[in-house]
C-alpha atoms as a PDB file:
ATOM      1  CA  UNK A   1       0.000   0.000   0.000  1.00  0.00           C
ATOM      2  CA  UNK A   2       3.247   1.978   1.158  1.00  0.00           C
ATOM      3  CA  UNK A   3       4.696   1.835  -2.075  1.00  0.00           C
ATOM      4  CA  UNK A   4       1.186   2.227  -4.373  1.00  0.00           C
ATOM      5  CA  UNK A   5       0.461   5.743  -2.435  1.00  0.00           C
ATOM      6  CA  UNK A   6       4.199   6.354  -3.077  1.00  0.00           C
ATOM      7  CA  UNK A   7       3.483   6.034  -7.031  1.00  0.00           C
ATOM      8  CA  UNK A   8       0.790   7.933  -6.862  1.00  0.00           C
ATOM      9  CA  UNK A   9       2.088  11.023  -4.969  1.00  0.00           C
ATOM     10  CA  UNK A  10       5.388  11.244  -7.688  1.00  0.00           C
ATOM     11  CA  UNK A  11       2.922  10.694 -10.881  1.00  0.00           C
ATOM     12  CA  UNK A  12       0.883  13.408  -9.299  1.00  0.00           C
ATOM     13  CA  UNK A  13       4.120  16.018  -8.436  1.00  0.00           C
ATOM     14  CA  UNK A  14       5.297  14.832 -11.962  1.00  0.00           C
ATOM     15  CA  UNK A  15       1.988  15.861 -13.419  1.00  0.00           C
ATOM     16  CA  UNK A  16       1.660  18.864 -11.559  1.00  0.00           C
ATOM     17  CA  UNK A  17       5.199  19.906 -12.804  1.00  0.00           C
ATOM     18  CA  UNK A  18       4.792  19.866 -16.005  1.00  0.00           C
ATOM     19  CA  UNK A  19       1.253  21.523 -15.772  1.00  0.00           C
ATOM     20  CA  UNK A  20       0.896  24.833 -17.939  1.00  0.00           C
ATOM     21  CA  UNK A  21      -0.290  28.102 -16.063  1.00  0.00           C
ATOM     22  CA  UNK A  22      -3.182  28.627 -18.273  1.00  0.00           C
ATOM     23  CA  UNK A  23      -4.551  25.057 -17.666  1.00  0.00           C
ATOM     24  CA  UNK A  24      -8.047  25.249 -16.621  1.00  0.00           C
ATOM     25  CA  UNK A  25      -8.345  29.221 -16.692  1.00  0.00           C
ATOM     26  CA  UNK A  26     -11.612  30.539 -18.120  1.00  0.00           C
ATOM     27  CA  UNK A  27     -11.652  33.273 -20.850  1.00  0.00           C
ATOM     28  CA  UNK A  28     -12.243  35.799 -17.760  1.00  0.00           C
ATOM     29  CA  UNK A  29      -9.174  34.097 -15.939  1.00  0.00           C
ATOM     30  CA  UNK A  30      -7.286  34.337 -18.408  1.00  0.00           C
ATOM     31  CA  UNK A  31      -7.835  38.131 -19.071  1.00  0.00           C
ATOM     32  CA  UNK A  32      -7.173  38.879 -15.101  1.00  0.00           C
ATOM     33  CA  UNK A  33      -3.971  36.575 -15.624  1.00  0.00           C
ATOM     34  CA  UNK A  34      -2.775  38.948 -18.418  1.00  0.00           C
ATOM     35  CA  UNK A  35      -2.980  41.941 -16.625  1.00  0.00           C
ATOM     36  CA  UNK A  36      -1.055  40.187 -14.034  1.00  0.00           C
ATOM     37  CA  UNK A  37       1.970  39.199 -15.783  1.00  0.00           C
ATOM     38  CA  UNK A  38       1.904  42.181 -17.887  1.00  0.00           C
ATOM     39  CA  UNK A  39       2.014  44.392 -14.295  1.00  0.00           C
ATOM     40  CA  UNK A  40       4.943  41.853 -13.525  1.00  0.00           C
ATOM     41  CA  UNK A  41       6.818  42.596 -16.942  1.00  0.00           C
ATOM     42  CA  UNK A  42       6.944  38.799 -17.386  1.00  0.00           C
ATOM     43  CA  UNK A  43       7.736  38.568 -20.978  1.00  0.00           C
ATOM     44  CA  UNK A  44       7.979  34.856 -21.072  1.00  0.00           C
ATOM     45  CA  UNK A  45       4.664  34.602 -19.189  1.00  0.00           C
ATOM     46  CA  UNK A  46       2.981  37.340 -21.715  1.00  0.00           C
ATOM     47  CA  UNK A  47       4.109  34.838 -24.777  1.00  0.00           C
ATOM     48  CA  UNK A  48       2.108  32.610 -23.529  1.00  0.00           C
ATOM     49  CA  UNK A  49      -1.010  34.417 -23.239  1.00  0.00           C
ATOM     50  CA  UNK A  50      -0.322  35.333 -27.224  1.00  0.00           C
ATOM     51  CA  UNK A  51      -0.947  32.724 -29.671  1.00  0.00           C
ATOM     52  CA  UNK A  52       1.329  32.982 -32.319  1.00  0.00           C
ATOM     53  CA  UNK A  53       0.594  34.347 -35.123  1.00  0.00           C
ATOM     54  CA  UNK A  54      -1.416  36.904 -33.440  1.00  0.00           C
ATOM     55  CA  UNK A  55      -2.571  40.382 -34.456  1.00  0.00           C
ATOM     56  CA  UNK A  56      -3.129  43.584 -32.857  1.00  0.00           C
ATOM     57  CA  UNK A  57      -5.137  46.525 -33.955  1.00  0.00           C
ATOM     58  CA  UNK A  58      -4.649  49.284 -32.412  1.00  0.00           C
ATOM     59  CA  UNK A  59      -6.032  52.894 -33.375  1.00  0.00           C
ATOM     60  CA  UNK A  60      -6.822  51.063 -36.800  1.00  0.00           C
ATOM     61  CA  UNK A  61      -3.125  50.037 -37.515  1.00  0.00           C
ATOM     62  CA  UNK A  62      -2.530  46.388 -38.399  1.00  0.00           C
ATOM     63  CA  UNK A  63       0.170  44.712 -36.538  1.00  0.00           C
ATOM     64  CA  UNK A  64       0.708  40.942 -37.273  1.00  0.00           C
ATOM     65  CA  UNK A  65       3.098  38.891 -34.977  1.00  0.00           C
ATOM     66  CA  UNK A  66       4.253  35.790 -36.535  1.00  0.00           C
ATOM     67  CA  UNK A  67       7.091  35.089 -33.846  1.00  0.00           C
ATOM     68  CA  UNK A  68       8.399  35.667 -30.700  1.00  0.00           C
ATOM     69  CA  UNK A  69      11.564  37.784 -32.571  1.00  0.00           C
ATOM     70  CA  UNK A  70       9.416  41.197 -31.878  1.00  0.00           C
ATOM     71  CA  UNK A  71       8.551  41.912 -27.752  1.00  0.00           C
ATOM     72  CA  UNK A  72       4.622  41.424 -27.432  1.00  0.00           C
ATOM     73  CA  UNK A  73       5.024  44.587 -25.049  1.00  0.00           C
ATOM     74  CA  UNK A  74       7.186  47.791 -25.637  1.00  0.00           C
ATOM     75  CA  UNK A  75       7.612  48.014 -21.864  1.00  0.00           C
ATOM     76  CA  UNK A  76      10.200  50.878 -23.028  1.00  0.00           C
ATOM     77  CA  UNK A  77       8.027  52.976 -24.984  1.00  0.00           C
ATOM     78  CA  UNK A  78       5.147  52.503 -22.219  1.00  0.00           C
ATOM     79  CA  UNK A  79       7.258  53.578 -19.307  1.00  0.00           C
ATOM     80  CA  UNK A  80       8.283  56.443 -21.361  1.00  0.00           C
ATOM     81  CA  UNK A  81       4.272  57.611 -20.912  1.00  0.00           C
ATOM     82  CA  UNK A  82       5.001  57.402 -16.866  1.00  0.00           C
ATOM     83  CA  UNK A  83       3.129  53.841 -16.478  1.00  0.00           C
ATOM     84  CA  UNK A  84       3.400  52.160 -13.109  1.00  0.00           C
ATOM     85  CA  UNK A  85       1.154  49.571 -13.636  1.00  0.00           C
ATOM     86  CA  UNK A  86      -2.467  48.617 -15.171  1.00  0.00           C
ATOM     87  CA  UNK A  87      -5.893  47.925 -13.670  1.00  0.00           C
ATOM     88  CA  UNK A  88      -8.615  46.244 -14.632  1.00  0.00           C
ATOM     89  CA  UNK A  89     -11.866  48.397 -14.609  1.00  0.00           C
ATOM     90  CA  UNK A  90     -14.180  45.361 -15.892  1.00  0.00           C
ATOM     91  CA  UNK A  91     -13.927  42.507 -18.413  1.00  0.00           C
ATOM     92  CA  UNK A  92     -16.890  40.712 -20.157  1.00  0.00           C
ATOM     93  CA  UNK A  93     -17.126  37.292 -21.872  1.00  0.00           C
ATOM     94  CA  UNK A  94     -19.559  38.758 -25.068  1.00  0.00           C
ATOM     95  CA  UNK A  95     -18.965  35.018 -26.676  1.00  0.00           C
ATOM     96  CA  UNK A  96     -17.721  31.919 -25.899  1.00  0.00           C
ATOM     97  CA  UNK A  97     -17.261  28.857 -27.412  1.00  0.00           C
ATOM     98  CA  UNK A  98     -15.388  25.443 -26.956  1.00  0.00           C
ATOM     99  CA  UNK A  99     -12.434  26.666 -28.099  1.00  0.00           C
ATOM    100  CA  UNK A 100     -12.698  30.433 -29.056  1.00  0.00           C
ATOM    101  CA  UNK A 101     -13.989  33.524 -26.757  1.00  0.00           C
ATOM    102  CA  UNK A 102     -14.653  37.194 -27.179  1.00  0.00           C
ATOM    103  CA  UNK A 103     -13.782  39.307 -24.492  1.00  0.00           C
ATOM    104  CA  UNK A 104     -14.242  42.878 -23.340  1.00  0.00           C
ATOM    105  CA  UNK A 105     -12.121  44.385 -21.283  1.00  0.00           C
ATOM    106  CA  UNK A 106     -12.212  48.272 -19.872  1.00  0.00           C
ATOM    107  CA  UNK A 107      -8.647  48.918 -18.179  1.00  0.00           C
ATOM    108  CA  UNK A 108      -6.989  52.287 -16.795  1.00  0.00           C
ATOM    109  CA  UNK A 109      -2.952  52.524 -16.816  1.00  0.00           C
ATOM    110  CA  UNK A 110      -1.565  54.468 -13.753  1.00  0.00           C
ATOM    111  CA  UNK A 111       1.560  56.359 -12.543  1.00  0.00           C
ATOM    112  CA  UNK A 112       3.541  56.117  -9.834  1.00  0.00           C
ATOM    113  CA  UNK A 113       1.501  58.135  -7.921  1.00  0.00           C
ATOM    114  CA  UNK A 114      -1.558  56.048  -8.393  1.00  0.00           C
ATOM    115  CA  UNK A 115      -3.528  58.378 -10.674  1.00  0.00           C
ATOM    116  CA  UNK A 116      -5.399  57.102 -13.732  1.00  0.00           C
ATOM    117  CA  UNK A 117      -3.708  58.922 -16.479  1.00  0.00           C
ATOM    118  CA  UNK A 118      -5.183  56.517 -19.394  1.00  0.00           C
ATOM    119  CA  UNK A 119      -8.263  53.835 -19.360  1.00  0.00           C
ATOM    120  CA  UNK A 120      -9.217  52.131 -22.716  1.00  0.00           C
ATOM    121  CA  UNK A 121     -11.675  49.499 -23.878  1.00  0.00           C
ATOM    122  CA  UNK A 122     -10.384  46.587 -25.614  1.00  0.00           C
ATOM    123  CA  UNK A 123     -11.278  43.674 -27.461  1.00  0.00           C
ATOM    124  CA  UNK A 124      -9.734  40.475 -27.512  1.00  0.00           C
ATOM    125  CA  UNK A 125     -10.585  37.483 -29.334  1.00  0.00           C
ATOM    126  CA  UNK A 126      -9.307  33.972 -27.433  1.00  0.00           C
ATOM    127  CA  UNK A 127      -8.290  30.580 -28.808  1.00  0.00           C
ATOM    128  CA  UNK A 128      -8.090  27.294 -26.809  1.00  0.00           C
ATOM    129  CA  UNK A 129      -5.765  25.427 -29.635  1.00  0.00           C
ATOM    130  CA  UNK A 130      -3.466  24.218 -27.450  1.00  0.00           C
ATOM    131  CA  UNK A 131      -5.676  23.493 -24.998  1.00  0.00           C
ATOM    132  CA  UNK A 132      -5.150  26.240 -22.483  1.00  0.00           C
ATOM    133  CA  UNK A 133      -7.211  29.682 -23.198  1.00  0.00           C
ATOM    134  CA  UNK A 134      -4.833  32.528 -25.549  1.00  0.00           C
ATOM    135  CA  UNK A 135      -4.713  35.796 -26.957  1.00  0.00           C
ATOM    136  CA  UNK A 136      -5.109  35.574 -30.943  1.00  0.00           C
ATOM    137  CA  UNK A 137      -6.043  39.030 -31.254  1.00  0.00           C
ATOM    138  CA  UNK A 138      -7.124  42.412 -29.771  1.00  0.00           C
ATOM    139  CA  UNK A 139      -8.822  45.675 -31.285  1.00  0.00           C
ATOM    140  CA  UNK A 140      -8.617  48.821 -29.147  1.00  0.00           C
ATOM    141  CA  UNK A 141      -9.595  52.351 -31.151  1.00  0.00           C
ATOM    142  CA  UNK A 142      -7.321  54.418 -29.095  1.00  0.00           C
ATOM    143  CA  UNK A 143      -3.003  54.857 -29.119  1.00  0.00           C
ATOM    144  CA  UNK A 144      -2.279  52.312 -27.197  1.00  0.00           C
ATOM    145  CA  UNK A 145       1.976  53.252 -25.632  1.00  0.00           C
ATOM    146  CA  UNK A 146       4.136  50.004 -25.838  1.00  0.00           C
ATOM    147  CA  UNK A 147       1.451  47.664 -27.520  1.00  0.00           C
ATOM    148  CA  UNK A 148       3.414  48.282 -30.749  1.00  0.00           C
ATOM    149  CA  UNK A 149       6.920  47.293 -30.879  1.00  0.00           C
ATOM    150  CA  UNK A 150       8.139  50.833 -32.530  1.00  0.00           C
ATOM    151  CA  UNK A 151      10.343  49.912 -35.596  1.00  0.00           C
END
């Protein structure tokens, strides 16, 4: 019995190591999660969340990323704007399917001084290809600072 629970507690560690972050989030989870590691700078983390290829619109320019060669975030070029950190305000599942979602999410961007200098609505549509909830595109209508790798 000693050596059957034994088994069972490595196969489950072993399991649970190899588990992705995403596993089991919902479309809303994974939205919260985003804001998370994007707060945390975690660019590893935040190419996860995108599916690659994925595209951003943003104030009605096209921006396809087909690898990880370009930085899904231009933490440079958003600091530049005085961001400390972003907040979500609400998000919305308008759609969601077995594997694809539409979400709608209203988030402010603040300074180091904890005042709302930007807040935007965006729209991001989610794919569950590899079996975990990502990012496979997002429309926002306004300038969006460091959502665009400047070239």
């Amino acid at each position: 019995m000693k050596k059957l629970l034994a088994l069972f507690s490595l196969c489950f560690a072993l399991t649970t190591a190899f588990a992705h972050p995403q596993d089991g989030m919902t479309p809303e989870d994974l939205m919260r999660y985003y804001v998370k590691v994007f707060n945390e700078e975690n660019i590893p983390a935040l190419e996860e969340v995108y599916a690659f290829p994925h595209v951003k619109i943003v104030n009605g320019k096209l921006i396809r990323f087909d690898t990880k060669e370009i930085p899904v975030i231009d933490y440079v070029v958003l600091k530049r704007t005085q961001w400390k950190y972003s907040k979500i305000n609400h998000v919305k599942v308008l759609a969601e399917g077995a594997n694809s979602a539409l979400c709608e999410m209203d988030f402010s961007r603040y300074n180091k001084d904890d005042k709302e200098f930007f807040r935007s609505t965006g729209f991001y549509v989610l794919t569950k290809d590899k079996g975990y909830w990502q990012i496979v595109s997002l429309i926002n209508t306004g300038n969006i600072a460091g959502a665009v790798k400047n070239k």
